[in-house]
C-alpha atoms as a PDB file:
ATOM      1  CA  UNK A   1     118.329 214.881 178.023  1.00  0.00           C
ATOM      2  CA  UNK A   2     115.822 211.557 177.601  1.00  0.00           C
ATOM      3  CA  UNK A   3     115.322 211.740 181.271  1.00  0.00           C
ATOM      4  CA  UNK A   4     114.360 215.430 180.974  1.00  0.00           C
ATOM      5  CA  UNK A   5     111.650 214.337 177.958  1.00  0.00           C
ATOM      6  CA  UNK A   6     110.021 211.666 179.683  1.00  0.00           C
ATOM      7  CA  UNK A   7     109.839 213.941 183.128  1.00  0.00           C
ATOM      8  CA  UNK A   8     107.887 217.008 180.947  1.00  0.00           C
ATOM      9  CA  UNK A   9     105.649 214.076 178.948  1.00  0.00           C
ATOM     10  CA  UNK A  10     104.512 212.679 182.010  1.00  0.00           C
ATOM     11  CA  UNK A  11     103.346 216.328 183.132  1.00  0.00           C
ATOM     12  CA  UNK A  12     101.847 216.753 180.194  1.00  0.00           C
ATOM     13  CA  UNK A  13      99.795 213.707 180.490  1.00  0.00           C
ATOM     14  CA  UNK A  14      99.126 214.682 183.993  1.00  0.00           C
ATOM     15  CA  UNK A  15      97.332 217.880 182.958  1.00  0.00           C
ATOM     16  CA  UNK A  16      95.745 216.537 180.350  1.00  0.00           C
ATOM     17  CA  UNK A  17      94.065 214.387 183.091  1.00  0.00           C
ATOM     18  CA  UNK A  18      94.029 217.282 185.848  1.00  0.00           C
ATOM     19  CA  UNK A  19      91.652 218.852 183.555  1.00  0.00           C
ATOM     20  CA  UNK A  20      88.763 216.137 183.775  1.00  0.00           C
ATOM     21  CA  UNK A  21      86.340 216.787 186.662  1.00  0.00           C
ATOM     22  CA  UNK A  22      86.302 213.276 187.607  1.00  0.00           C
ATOM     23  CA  UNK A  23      90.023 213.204 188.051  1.00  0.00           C
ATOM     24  CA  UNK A  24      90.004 216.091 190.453  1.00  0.00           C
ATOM     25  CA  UNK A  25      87.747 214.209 192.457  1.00  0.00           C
ATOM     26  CA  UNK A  26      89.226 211.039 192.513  1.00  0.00           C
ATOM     27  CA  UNK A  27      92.879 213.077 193.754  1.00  0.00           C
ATOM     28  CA  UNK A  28      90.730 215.098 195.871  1.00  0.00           C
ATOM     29  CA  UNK A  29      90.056 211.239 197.782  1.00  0.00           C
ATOM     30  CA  UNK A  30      92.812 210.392 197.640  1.00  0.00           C
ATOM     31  CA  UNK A  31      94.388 213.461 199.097  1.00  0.00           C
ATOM     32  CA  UNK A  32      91.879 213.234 201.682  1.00  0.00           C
ATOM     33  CA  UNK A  33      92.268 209.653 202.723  1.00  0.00           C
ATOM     34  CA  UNK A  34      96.447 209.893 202.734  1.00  0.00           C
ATOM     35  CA  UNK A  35      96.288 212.943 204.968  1.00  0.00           C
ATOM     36  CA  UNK A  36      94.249 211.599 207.297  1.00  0.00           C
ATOM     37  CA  UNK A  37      96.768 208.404 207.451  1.00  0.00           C
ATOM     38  CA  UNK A  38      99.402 210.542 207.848  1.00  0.00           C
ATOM     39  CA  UNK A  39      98.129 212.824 210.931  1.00  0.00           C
ATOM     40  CA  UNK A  40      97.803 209.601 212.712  1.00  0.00           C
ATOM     41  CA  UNK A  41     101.148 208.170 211.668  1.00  0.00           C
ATOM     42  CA  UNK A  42     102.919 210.752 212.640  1.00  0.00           C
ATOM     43  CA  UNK A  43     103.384 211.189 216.462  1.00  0.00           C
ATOM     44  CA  UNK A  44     103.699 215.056 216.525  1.00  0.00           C
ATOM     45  CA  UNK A  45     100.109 215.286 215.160  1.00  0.00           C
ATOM     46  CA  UNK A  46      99.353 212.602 217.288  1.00  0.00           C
ATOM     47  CA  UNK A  47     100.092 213.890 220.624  1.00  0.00           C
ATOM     48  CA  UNK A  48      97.947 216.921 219.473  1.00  0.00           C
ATOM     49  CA  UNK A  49      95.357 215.105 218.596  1.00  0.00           C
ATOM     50  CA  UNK A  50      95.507 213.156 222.057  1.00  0.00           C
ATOM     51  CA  UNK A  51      95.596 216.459 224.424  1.00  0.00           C
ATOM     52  CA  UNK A  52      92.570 217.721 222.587  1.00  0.00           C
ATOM     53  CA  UNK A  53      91.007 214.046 223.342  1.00  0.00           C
ATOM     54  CA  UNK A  54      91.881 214.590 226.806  1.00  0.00           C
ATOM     55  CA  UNK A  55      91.242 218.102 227.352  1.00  0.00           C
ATOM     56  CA  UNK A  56      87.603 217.597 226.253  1.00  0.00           C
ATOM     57  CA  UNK A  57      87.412 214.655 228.303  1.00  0.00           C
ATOM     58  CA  UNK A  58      88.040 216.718 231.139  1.00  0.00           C
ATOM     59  CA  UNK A  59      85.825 219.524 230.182  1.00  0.00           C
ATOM     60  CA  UNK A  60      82.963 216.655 230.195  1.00  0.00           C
ATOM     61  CA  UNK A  61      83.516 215.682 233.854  1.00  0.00           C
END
């Protein structure tokens, strides 16, 4: 049952800090900055991302 406290306390806390403006942006960053790490890490995206390169390439020549 701690386990279950601490878990709701620390969403408390979070929207207690969701609710600042400045907070929002600073996730909103952060957000931004980890998804655009993770459509390059991850090869699916990647290989999208790599025909559109290529197709536009092509569309150029």
């Amino acid at each position: 049952m701690a386990m279950l406290d601490a878990v709701l306390q620390v969403f408390v806390t979070m929207n207690g800090f969701a609710t600042s403006p400045f907070v929002l942006l600073v996730l909103a960053f952060i957000g931004a900055y980890l998804g655009s790490r993770a459509v390059e890490v991850i090869p699916f995206t990647r290989r999208i991302i790599e025909r559109r390169e290529a197709q536009a390439a092509a569309e150029r020549e």
